[in-house]
PDB file of N, CA and C in Angstrom:
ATOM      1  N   UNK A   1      -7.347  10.179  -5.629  1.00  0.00           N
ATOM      2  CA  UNK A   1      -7.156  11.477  -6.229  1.00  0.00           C
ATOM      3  C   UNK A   1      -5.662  11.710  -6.490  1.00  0.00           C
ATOM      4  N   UNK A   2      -5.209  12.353  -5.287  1.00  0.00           N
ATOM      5  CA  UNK A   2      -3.585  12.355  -5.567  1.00  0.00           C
ATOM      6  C   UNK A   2      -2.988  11.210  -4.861  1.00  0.00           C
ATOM      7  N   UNK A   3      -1.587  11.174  -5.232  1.00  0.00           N
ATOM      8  CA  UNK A   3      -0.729  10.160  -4.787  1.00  0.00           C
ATOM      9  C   UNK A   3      -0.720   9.964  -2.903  1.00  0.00           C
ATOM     10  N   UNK A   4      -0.647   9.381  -2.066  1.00  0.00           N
ATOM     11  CA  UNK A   4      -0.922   9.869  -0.913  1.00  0.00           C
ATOM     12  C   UNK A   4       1.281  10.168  -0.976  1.00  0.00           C
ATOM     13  N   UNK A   5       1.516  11.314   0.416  1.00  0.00           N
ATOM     14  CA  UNK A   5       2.900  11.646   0.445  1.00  0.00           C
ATOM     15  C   UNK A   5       3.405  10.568   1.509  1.00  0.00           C
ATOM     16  N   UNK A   6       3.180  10.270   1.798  1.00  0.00           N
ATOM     17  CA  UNK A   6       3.739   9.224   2.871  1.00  0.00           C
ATOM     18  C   UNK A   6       3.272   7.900   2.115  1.00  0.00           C
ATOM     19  N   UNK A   7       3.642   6.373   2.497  1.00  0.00           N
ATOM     20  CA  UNK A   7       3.699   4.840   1.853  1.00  0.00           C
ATOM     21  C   UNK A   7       2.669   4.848   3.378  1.00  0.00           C
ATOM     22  N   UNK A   8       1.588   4.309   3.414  1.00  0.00           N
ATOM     23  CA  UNK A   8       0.607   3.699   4.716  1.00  0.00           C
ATOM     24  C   UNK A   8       1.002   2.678   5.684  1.00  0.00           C
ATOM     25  N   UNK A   9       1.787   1.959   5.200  1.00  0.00           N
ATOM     26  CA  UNK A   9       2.740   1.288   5.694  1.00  0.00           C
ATOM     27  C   UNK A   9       4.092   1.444   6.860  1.00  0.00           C
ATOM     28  N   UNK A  10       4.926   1.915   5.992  1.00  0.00           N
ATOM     29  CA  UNK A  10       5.915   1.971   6.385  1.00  0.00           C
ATOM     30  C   UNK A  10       6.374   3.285   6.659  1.00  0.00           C
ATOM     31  N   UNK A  11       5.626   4.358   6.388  1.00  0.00           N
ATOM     32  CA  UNK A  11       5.480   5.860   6.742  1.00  0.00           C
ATOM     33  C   UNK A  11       6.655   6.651   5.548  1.00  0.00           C
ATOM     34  N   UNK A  12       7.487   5.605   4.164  1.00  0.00           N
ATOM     35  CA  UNK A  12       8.631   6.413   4.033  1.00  0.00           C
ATOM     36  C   UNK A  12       7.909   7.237   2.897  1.00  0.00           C
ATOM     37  N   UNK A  13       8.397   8.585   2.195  1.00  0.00           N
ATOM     38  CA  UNK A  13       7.787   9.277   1.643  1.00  0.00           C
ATOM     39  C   UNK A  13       7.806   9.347   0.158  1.00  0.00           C
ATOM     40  N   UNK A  14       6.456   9.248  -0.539  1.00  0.00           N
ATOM     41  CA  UNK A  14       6.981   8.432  -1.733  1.00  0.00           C
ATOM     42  C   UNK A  14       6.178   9.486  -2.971  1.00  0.00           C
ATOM     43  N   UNK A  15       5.304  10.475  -1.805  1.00  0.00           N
ATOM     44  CA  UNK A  15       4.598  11.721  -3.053  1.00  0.00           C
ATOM     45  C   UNK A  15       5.514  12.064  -3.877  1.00  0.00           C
ATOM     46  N   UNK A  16       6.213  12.944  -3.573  1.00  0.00           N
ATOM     47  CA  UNK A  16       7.714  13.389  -4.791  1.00  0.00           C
ATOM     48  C   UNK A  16       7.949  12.233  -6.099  1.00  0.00           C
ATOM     49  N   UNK A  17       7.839  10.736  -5.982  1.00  0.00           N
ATOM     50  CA  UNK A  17       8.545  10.397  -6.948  1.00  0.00           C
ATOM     51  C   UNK A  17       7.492  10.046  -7.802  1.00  0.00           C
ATOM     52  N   UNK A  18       6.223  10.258  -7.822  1.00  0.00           N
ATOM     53  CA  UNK A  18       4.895   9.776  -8.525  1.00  0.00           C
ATOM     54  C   UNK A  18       5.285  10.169 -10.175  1.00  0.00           C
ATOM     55  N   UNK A  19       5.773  11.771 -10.247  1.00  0.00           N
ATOM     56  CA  UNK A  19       5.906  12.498 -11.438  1.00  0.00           C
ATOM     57  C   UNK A  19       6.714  11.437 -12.280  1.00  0.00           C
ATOM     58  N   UNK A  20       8.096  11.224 -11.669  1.00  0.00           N
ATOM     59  CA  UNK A  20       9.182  10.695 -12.443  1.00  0.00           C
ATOM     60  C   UNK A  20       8.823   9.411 -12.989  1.00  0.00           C
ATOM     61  N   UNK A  21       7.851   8.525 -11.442  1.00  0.00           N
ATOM     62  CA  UNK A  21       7.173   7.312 -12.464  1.00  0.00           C
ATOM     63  C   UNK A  21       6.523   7.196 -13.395  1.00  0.00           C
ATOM     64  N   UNK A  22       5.424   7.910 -13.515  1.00  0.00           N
ATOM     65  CA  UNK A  22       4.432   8.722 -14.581  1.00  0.00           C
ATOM     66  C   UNK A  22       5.130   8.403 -16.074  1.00  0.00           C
ATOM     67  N   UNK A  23       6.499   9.593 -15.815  1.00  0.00           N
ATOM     68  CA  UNK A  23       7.178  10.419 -16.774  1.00  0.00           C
ATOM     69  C   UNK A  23       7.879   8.600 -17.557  1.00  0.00           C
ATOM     70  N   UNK A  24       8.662   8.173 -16.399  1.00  0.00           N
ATOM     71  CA  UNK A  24       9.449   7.086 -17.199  1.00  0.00           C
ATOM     72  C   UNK A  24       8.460   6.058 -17.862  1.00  0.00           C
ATOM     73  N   UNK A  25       7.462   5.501 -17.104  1.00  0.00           N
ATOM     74  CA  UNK A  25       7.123   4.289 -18.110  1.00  0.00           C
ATOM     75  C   UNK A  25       5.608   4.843 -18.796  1.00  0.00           C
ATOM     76  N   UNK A  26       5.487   6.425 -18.944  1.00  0.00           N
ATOM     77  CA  UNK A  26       4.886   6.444 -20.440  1.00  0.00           C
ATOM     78  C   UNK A  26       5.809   6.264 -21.295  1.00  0.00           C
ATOM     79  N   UNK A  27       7.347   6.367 -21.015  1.00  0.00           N
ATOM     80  CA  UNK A  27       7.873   6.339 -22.425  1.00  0.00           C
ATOM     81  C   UNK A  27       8.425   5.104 -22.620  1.00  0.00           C
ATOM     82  N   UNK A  28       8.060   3.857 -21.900  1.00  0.00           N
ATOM     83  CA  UNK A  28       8.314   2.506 -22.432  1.00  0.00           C
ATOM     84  C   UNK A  28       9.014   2.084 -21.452  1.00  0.00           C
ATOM     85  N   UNK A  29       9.660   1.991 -20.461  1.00  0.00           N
ATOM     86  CA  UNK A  29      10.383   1.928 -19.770  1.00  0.00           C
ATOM     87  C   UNK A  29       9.889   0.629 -18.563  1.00  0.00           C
ATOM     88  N   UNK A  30      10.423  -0.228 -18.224  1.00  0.00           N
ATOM     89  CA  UNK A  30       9.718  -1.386 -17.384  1.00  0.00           C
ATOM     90  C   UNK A  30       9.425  -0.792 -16.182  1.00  0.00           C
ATOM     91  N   UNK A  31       8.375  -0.574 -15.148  1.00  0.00           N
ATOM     92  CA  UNK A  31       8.073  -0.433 -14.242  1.00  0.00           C
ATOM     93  C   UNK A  31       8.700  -0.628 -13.006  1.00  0.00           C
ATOM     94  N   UNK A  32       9.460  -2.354 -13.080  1.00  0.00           N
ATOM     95  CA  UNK A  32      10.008  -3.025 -11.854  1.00  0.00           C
ATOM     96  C   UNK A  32      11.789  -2.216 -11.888  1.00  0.00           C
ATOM     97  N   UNK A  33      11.876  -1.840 -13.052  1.00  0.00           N
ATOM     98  CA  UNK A  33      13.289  -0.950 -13.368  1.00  0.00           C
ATOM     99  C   UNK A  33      13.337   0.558 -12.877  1.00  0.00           C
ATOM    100  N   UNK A  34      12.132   0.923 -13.491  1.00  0.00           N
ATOM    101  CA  UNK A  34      11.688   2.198 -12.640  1.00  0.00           C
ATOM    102  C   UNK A  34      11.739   2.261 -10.972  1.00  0.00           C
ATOM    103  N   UNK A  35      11.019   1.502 -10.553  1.00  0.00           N
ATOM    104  CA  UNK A  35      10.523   1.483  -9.206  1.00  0.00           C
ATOM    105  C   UNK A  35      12.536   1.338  -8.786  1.00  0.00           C
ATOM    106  N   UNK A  36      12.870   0.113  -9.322  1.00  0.00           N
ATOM    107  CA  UNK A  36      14.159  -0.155  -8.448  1.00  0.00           C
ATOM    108  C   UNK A  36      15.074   1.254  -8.420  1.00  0.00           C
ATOM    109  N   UNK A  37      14.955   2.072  -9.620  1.00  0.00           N
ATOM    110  CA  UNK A  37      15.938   3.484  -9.869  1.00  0.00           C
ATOM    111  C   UNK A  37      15.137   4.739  -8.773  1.00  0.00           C
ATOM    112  N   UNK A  38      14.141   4.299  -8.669  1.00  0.00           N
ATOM    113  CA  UNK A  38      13.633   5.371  -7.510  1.00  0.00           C
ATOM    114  C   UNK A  38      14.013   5.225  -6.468  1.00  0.00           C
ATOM    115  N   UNK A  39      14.441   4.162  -6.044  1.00  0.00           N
ATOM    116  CA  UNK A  39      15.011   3.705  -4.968  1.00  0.00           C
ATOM    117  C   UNK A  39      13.521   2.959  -4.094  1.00  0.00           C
ATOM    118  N   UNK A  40      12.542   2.407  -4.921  1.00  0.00           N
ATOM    119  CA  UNK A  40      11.377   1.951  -3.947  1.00  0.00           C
ATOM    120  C   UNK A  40      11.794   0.524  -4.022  1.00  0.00           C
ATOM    121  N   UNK A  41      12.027   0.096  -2.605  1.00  0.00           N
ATOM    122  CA  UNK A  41      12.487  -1.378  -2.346  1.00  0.00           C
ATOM    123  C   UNK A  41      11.479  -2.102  -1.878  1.00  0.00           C
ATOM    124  N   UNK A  42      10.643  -1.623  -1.210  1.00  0.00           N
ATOM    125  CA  UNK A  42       9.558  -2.257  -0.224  1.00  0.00           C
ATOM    126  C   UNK A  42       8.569  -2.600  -0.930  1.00  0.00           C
ATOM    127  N   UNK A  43       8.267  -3.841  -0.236  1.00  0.00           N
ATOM    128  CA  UNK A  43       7.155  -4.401  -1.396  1.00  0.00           C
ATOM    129  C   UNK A  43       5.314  -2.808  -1.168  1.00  0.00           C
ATOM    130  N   UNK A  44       5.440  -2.601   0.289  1.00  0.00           N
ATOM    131  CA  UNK A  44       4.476  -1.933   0.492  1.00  0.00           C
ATOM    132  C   UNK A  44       4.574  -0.561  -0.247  1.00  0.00           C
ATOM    133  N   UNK A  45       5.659   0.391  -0.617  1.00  0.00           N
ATOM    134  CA  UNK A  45       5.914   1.319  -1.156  1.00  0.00           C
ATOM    135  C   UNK A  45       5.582   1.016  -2.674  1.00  0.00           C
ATOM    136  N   UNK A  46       6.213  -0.353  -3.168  1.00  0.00           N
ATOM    137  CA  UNK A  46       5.930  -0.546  -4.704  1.00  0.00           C
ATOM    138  C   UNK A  46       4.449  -0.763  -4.725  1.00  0.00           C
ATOM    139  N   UNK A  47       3.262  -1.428  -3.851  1.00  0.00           N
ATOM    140  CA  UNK A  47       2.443  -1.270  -4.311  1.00  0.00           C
ATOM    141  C   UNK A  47       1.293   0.123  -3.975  1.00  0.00           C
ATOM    142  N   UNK A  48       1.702   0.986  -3.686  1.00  0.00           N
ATOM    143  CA  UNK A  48       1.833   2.384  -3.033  1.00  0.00           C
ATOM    144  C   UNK A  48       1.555   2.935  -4.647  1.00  0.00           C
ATOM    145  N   UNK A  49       2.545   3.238  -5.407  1.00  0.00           N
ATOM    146  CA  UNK A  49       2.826   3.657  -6.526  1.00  0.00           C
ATOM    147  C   UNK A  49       1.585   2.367  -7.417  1.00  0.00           C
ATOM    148  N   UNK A  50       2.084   1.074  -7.655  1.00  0.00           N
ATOM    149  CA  UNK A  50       0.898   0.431  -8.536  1.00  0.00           C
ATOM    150  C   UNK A  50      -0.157   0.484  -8.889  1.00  0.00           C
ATOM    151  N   UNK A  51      -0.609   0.685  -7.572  1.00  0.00           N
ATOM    152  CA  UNK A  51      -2.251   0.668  -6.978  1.00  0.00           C
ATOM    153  C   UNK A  51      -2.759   2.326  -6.985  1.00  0.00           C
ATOM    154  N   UNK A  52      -2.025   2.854  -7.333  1.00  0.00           N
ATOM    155  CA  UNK A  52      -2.618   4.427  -7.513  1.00  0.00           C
ATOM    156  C   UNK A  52      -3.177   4.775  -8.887  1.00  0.00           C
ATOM    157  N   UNK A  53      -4.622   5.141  -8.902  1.00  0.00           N
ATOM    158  CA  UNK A  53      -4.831   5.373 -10.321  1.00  0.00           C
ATOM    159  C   UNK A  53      -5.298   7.228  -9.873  1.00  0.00           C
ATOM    160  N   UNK A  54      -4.988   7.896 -11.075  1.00  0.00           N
ATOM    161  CA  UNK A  54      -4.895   9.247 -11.098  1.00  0.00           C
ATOM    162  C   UNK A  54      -5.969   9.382 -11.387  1.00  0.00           C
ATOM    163  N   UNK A  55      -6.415  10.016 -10.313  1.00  0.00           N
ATOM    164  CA  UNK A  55      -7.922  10.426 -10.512  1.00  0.00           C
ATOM    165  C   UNK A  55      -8.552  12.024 -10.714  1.00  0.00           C
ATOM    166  N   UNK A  56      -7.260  13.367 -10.787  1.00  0.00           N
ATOM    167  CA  UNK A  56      -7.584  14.032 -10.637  1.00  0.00           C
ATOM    168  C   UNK A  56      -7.900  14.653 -11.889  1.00  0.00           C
ATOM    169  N   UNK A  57      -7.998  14.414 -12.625  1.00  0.00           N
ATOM    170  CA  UNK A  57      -8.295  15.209 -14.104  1.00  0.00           C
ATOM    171  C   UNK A  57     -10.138  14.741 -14.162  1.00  0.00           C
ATOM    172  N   UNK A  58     -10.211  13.815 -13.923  1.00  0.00           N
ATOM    173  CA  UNK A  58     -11.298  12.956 -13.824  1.00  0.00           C
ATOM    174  C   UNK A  58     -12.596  14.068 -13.089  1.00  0.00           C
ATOM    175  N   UNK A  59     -11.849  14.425 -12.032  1.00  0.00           N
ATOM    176  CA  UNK A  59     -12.729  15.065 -10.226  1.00  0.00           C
ATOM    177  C   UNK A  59     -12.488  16.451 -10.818  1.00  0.00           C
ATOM    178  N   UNK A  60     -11.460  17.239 -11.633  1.00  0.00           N
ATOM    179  CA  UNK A  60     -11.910  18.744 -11.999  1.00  0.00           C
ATOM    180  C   UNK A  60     -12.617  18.831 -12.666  1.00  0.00           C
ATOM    181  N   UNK A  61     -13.205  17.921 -13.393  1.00  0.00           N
ATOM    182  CA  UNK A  61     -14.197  18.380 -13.881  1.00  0.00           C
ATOM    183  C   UNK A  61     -16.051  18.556 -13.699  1.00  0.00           C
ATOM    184  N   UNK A  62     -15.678  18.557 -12.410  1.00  0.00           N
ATOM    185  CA  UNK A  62     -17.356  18.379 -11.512  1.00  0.00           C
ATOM    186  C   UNK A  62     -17.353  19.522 -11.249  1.00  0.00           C
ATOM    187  N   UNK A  63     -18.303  20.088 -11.224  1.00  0.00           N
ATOM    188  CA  UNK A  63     -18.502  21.450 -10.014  1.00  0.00           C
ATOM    189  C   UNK A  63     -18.272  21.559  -8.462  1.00  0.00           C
ATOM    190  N   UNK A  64     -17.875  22.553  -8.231  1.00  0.00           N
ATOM    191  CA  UNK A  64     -17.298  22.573  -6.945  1.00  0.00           C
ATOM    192  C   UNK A  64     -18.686  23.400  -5.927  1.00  0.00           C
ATOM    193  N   UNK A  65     -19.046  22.923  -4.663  1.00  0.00           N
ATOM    194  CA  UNK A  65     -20.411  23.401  -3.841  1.00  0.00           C
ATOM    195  C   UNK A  65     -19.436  24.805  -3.398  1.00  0.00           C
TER     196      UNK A  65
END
């Protein structure tokens, strides 16, 4: 759904920078360039961000019990 705020791993906190990744490589921008300007070094944090698919536009649109 959402980004989780903490990396599962390594506990460092990586919710905040989801937007800016989003933002940079819709507009063309290499990923591994991105990640390095966010400051995500860890291989577990980079795949933190990779492995996240946005699921919430998807889930508002169900009814809620």
């Amino acid at each position: 759904m959402m980004i989780p705020i903490r990396c599962f791993s390594c506990g460092k906190p990586i919710g905040h920078l989801w937007e800016q990744y989003k933002e940079k490589t819709e507009k063309g921008d290499d990923p591994k360039k991105v990640m390095d300007s966010l400051g995500l070094e860890r291989y577990c944090c980079r795949a933190m961000i990779l492995g996240h698919v946005d699921l919430i536009d998807t889930s508002a649109r169900f009814k809620k019990f």
